[in-house]
C-alpha atoms as a PDB file:
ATOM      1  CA  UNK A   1       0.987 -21.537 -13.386  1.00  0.00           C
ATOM      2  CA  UNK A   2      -1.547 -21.854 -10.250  1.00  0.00           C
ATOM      3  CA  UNK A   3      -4.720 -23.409 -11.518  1.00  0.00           C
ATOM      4  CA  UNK A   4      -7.699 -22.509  -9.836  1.00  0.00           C
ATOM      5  CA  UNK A   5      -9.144 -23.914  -7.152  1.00  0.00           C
ATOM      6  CA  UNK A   6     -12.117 -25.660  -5.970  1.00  0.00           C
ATOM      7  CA  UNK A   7     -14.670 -22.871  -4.430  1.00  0.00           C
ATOM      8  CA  UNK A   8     -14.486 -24.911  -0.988  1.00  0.00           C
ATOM      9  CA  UNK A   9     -10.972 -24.143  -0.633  1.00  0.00           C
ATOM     10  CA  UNK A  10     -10.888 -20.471  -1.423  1.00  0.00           C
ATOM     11  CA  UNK A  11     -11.628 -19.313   1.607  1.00  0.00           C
ATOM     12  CA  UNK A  12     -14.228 -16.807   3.796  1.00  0.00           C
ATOM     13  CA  UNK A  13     -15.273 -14.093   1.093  1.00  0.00           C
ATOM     14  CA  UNK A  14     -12.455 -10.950   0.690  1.00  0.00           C
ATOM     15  CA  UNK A  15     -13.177  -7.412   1.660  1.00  0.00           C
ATOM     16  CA  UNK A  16     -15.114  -5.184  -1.134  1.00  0.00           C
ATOM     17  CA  UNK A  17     -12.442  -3.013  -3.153  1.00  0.00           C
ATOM     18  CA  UNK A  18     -14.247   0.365  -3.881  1.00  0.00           C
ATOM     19  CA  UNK A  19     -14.468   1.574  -7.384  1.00  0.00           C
ATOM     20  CA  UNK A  20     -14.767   5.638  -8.892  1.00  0.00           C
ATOM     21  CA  UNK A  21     -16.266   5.867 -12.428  1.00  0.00           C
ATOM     22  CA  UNK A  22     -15.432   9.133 -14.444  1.00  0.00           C
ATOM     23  CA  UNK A  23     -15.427  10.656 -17.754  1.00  0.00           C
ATOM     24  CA  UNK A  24     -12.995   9.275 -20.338  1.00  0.00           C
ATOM     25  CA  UNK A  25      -9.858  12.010 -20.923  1.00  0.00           C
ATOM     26  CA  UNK A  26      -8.960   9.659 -23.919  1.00  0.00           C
ATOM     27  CA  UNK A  27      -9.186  11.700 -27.674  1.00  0.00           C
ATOM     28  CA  UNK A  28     -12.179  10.864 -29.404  1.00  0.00           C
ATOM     29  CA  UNK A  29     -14.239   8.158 -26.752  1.00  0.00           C
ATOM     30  CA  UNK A  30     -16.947  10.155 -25.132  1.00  0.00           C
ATOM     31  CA  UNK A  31     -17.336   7.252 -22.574  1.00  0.00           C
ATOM     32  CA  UNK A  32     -16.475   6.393 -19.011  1.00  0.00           C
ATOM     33  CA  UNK A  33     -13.853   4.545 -16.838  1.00  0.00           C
ATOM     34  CA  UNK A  34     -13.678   3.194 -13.472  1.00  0.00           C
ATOM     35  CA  UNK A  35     -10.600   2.914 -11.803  1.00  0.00           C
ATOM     36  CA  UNK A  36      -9.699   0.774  -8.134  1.00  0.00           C
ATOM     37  CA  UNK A  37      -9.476   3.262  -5.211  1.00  0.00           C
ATOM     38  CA  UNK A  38      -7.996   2.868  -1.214  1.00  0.00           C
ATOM     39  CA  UNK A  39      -6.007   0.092  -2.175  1.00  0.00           C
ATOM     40  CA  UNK A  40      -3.114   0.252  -0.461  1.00  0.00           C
ATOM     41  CA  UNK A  41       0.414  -1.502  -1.191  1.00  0.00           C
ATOM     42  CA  UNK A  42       2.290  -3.704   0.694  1.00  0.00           C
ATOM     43  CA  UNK A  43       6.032  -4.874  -0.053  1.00  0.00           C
ATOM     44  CA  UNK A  44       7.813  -8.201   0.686  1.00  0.00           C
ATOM     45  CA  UNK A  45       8.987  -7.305   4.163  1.00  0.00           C
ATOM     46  CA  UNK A  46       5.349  -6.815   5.137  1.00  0.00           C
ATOM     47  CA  UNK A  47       4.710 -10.290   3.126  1.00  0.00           C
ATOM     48  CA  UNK A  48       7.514 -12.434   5.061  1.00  0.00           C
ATOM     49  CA  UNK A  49       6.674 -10.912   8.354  1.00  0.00           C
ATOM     50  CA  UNK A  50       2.492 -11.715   8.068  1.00  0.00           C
ATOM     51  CA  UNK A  51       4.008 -15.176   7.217  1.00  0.00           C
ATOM     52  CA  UNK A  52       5.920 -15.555  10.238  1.00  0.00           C
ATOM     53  CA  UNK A  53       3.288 -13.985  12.296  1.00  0.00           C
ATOM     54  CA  UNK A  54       1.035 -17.173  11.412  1.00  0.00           C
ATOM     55  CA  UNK A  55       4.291 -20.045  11.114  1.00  0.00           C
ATOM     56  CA  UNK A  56       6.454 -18.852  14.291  1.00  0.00           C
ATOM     57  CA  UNK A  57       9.359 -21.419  13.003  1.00  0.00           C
ATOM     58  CA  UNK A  58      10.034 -19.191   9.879  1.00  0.00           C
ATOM     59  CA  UNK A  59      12.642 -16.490   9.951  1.00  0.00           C
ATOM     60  CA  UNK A  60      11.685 -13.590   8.044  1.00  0.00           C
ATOM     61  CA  UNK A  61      15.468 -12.637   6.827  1.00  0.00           C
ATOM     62  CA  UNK A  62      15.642 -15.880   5.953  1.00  0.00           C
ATOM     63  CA  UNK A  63      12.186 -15.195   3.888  1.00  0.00           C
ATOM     64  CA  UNK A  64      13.214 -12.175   2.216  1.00  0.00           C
ATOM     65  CA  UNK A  65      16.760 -13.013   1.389  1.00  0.00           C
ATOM     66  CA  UNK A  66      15.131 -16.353  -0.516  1.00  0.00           C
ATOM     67  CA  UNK A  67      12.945 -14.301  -2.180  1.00  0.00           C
ATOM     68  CA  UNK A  68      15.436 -11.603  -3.467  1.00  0.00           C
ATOM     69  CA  UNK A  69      17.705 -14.456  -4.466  1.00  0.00           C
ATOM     70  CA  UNK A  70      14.820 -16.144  -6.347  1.00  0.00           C
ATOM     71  CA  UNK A  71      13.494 -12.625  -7.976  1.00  0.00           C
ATOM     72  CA  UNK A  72      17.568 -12.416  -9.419  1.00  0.00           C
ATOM     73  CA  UNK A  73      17.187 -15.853 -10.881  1.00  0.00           C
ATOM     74  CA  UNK A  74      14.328 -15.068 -12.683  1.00  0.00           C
ATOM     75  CA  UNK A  75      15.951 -11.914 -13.860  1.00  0.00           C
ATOM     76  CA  UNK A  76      18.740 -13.382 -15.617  1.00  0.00           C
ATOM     77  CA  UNK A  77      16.302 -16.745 -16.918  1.00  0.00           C
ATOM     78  CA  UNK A  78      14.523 -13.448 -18.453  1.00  0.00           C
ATOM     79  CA  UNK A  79      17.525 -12.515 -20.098  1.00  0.00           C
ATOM     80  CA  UNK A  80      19.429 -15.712 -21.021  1.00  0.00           C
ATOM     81  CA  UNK A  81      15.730 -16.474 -23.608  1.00  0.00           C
ATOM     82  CA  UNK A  82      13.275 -18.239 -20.796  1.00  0.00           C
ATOM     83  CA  UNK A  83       9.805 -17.557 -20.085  1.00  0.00           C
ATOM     84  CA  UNK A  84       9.589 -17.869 -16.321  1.00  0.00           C
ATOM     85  CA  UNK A  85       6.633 -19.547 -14.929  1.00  0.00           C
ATOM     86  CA  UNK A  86       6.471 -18.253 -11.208  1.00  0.00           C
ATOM     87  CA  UNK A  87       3.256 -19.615  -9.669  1.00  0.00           C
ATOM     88  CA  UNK A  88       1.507 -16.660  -9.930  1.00  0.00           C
ATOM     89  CA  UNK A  89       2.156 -16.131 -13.264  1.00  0.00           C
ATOM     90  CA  UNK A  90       4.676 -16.313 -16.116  1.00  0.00           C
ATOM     91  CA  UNK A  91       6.750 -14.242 -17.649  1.00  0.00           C
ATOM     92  CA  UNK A  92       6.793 -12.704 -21.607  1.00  0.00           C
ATOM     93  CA  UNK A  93       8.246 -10.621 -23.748  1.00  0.00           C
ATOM     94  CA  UNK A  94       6.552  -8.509 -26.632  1.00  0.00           C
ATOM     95  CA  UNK A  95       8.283  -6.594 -29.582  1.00  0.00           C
ATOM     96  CA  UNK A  96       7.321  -3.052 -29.405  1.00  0.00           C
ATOM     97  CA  UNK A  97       7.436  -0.165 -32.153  1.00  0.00           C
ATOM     98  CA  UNK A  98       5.866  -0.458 -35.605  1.00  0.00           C
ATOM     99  CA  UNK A  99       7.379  -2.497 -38.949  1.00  0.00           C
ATOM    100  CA  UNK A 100       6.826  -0.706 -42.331  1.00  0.00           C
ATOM    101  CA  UNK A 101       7.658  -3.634 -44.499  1.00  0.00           C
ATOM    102  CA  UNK A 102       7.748  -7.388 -44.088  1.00  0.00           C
ATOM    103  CA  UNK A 103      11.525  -8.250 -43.519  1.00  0.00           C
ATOM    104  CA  UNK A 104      12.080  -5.036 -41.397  1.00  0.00           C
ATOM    105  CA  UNK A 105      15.173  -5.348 -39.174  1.00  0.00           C
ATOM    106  CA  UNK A 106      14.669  -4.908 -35.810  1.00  0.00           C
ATOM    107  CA  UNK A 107      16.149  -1.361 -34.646  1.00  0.00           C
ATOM    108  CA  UNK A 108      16.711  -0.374 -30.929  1.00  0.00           C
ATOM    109  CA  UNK A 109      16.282   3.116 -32.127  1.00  0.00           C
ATOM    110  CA  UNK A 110      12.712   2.825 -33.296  1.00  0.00           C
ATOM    111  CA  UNK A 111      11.578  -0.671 -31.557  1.00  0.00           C
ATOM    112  CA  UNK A 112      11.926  -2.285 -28.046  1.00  0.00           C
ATOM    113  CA  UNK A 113      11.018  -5.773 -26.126  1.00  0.00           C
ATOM    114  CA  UNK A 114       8.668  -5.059 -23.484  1.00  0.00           C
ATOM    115  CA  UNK A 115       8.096  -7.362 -20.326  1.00  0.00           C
ATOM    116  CA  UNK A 116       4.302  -8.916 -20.125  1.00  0.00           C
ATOM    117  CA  UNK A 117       3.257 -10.587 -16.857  1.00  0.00           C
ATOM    118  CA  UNK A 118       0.514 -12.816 -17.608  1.00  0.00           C
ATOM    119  CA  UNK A 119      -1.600 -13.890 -14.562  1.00  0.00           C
ATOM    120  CA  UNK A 120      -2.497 -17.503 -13.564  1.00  0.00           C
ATOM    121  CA  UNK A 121      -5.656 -18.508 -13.840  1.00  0.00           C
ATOM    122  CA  UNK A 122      -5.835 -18.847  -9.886  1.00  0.00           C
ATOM    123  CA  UNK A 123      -4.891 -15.512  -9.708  1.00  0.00           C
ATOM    124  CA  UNK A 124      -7.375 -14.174 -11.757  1.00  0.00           C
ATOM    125  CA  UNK A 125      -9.857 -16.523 -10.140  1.00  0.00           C
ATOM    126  CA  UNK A 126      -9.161 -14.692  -6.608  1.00  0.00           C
ATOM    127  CA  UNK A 127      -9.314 -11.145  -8.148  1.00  0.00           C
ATOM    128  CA  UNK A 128     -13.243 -11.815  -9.480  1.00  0.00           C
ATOM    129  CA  UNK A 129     -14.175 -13.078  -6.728  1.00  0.00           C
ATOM    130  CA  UNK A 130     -13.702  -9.898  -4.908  1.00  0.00           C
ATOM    131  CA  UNK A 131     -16.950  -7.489  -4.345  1.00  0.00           C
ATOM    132  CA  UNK A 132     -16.945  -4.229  -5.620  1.00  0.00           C
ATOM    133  CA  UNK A 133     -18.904  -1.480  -4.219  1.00  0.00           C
ATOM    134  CA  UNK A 134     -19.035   1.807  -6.641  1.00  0.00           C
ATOM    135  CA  UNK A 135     -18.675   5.062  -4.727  1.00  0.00           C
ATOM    136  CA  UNK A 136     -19.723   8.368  -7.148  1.00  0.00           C
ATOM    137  CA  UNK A 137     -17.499  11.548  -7.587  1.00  0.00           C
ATOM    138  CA  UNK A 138     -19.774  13.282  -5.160  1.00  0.00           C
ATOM    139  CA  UNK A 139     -19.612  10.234  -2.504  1.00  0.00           C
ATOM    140  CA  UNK A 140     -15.725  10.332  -2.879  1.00  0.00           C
ATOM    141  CA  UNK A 141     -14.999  14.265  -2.753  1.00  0.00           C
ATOM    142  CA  UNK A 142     -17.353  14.284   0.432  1.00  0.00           C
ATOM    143  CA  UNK A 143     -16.528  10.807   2.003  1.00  0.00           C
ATOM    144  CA  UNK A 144     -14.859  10.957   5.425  1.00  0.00           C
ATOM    145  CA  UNK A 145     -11.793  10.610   5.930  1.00  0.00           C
ATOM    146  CA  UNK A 146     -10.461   8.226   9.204  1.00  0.00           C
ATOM    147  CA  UNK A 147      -7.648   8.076  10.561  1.00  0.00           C
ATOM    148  CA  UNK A 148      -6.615   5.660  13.311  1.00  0.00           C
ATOM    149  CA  UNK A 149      -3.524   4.445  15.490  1.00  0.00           C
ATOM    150  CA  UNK A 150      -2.415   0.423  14.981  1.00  0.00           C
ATOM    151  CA  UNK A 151      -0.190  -1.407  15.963  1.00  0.00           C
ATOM    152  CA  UNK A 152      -1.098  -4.136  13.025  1.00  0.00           C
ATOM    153  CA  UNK A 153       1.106  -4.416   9.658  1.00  0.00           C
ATOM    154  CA  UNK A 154      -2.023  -4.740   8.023  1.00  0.00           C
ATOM    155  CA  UNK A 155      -4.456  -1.531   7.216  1.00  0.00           C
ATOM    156  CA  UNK A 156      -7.703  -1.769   8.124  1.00  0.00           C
ATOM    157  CA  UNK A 157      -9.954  -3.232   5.767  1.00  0.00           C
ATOM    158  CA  UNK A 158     -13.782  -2.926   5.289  1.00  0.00           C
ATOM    159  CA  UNK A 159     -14.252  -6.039   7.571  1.00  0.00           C
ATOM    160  CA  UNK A 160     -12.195  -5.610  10.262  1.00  0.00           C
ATOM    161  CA  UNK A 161     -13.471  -5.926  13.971  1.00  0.00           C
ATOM    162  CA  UNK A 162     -10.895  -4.462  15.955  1.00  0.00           C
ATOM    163  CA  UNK A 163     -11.550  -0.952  17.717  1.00  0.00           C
ATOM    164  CA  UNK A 164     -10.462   2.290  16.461  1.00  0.00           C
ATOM    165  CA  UNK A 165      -8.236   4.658  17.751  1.00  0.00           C
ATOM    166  CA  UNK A 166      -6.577   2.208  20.923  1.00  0.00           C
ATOM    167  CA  UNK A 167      -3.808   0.857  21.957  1.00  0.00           C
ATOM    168  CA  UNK A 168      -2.565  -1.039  24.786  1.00  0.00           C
ATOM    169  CA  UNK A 169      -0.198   0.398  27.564  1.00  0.00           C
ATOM    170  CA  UNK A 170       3.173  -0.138  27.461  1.00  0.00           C
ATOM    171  CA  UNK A 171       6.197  -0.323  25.324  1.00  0.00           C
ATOM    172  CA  UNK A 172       5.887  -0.665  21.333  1.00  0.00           C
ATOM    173  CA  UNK A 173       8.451  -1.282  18.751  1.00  0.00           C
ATOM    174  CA  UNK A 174       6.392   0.812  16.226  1.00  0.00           C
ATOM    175  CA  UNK A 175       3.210   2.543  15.539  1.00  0.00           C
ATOM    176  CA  UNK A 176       0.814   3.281  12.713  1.00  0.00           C
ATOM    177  CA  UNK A 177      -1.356   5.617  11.785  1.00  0.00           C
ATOM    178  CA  UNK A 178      -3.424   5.206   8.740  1.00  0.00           C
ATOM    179  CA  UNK A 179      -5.801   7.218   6.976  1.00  0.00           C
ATOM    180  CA  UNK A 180      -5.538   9.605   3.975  1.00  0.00           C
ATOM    181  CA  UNK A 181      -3.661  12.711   2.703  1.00  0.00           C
ATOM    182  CA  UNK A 182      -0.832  11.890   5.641  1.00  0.00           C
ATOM    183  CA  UNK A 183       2.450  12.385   3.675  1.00  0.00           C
ATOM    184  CA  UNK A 184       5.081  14.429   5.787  1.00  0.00           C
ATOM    185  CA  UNK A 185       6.663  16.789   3.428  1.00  0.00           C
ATOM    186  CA  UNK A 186       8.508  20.479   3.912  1.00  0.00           C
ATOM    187  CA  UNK A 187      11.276  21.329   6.147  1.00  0.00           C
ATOM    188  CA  UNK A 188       9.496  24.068   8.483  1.00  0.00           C
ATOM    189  CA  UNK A 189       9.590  23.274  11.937  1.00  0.00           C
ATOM    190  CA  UNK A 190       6.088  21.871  12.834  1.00  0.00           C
ATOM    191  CA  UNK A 191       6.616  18.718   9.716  1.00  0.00           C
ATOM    192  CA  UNK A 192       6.468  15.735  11.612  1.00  0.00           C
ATOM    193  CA  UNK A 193       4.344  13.923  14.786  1.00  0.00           C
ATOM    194  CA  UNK A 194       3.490  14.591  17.839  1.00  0.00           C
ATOM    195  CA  UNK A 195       2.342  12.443  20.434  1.00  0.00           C
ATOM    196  CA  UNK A 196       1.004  14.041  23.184  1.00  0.00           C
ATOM    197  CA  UNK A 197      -0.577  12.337  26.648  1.00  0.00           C
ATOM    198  CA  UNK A 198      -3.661  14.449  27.836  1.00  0.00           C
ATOM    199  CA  UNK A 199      -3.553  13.529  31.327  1.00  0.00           C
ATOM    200  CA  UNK A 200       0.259  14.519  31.986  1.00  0.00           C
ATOM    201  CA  UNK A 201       0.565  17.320  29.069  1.00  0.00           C
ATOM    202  CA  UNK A 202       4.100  15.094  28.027  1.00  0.00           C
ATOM    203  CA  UNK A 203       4.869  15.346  24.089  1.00  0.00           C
ATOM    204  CA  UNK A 204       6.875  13.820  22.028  1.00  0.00           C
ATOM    205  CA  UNK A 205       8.170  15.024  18.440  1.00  0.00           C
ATOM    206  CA  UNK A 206       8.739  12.677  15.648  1.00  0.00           C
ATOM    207  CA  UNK A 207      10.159  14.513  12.471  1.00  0.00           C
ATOM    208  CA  UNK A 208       9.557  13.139   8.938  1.00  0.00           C
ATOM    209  CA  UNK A 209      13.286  11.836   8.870  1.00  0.00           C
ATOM    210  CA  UNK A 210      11.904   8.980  11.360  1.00  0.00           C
ATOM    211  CA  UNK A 211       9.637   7.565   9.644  1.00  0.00           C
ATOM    212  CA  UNK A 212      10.205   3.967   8.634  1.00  0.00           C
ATOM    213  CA  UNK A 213       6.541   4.827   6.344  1.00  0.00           C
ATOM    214  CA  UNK A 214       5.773   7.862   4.957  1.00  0.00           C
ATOM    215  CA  UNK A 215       3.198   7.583   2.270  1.00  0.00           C
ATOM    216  CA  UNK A 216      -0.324   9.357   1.758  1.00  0.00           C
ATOM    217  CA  UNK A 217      -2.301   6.294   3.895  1.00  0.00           C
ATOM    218  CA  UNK A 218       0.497   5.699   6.030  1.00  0.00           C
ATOM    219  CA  UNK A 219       2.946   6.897   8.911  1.00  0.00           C
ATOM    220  CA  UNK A 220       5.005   4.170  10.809  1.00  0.00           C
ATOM    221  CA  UNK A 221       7.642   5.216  13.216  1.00  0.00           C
ATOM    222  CA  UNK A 222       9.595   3.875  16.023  1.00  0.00           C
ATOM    223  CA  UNK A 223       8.936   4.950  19.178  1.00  0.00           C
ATOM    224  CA  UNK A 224      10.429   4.565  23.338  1.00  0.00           C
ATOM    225  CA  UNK A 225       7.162   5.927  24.634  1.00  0.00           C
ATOM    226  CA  UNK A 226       5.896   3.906  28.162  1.00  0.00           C
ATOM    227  CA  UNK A 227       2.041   4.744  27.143  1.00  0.00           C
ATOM    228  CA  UNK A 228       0.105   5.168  29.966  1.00  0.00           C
ATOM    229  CA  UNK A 229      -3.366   4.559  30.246  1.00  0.00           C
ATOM    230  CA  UNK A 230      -5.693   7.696  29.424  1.00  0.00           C
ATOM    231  CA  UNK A 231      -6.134   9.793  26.343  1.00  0.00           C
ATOM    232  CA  UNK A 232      -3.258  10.697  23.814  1.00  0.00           C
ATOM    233  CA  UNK A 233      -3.521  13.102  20.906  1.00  0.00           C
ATOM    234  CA  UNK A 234      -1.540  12.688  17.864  1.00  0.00           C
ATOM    235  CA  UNK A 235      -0.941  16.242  15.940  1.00  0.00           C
ATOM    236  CA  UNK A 236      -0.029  15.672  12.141  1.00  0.00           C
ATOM    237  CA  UNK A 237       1.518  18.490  10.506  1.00  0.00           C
ATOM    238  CA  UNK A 238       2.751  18.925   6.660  1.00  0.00           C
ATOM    239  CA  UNK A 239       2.808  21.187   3.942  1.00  0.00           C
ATOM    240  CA  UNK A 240       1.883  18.429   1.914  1.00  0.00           C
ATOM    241  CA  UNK A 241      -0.850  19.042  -1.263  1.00  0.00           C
ATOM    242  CA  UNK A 242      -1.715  16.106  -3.488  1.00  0.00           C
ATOM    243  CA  UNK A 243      -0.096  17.415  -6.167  1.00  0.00           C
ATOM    244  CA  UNK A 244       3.050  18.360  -4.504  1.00  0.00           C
ATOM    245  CA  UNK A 245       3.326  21.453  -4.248  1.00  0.00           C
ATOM    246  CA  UNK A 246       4.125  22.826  -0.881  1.00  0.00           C
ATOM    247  CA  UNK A 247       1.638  25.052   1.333  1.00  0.00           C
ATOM    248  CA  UNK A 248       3.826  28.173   2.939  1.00  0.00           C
ATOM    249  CA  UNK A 249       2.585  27.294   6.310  1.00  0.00           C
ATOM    250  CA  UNK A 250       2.433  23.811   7.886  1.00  0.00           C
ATOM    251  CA  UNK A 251      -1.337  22.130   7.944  1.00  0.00           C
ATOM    252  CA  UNK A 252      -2.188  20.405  10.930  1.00  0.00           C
ATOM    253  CA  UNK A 253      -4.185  17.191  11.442  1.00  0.00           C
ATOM    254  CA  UNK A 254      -5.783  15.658  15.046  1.00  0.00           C
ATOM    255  CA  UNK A 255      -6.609  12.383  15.762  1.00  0.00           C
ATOM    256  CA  UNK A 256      -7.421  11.478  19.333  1.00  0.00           C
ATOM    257  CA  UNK A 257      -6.708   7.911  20.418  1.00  0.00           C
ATOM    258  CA  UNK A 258      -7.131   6.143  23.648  1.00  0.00           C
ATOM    259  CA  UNK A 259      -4.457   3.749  25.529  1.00  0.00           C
ATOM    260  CA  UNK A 260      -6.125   0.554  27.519  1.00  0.00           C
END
């Protein structure tokens, strides 16, 4: 597995992660827990193309079909009786289910083998070196809420620099918008994005069947829009709840953003 590394070569210090403590719901412990919030997840596509985006001579099917071939290998080492070592971390497997005497059989009906993961010690060496701010109930039921248009792979973290809400004119392959609560859900007519240019009054619908991203922090979409210099609006509107149960009526959300 990794080993860990000398400080000098970790790196400038990572963004805080935000943490929520609350009251235990387990039977019988009266105390608290804290649990990670606004960390978002990002899959291997987004991995192979941040690598090519920083070694142009890398091809990121290339990437991602070497990685899906090497994720099958480890698969079947898994089964064939191997612990897999993967950099990262290695693999293990753990008998599950209770024995009532000493020379018990093993029975599928009653008892299982569980996967572990157990992380390498460089792995765990980047994780607590990460700050950690706490944010209270009260901070996180009234905390505001962004939003913002990007162009980037990447959300936005903590540290980032860039301005909110712009984009240059022109021609994009895709655009983001991140914040919270976005999810696209229910098939009335107003589910989906709109783009709108203030200047010219033009729109332009996206339904939720477009999206390349739909997730509560995330919309990505392709679009053919020339954006012209000036104020746009972007109009979000679901019937979305956080538990998943659909409003009758769409909700709308506005986010103003500004081409350059």
């Amino acid at each position: 597995m990794d080993k860990e590394l000398p400080k000098s070569a970790l790196g400038p210090k990572p963004p805080r992660s935000f943490i929520r403590v609350s009251k235990s719901n387990l039977p019988g412990y009266k105390g608290y827990r804290a649990s990670v919030i606004f960390r978002s997840t990002i899959d291997i596509d987004t991995i192979a193309e941040r690598i090519v985006a920083k070694i142009g001579n890398f091809n990121k099917e290339t990437l991602v079909t070497s990685f899906d071939l090497i994720k099958k290998e480890i698969y079947k080492a898994v089964e064939d009786g191997f612990n897999v070592d993967f950099g990262f971390g290695r693999t293990e497997i753990t008998p599950n289910g209770s024995f009532e005497y000493l020379d018990e059989k093993f029975d599928s009906k009653k008892h299982t083998l569980v996967p572990n993961l157990r992380p390498s010690p460089q792995l765990k060496q980047r994780t607590a070196r990460i700050p950690v701010e706490n944010i209270t109930l009260e901070t996180f039921a009234n905390a505001p809420r962004p939003a913002y248009v990007s162009l980037k792979i990447e959300p936005r973290t903590v540290d980032s620099t860039e301005p909110y809400n712009q984009l240059p004119a022109g021609l994009h392959p895709f655009i983001s918008i991140y914040g919270s609560r976005l999810t696209l859900m229910g098939d009335l007519p107003g589910v989906g994005v709109q783009l709108r240019c203030v200047a010219t009054g033009e729109e332009y619908f996206y339904p939720s069947s477009e999206m390349s991203v739909n997730s509560s922090n995330r919309l990505c979409f392709l679009t053919d829009i020339d954006f012209t210099p000036g104020e746009w609006e972007a109009v979000i509107g679901s019937q979305y709840t956080p538990t998943y149960h659909l409003y009758k009526k769409e909700r709308y959300g506005y986010l103003t953003f500004t081409v350059v």
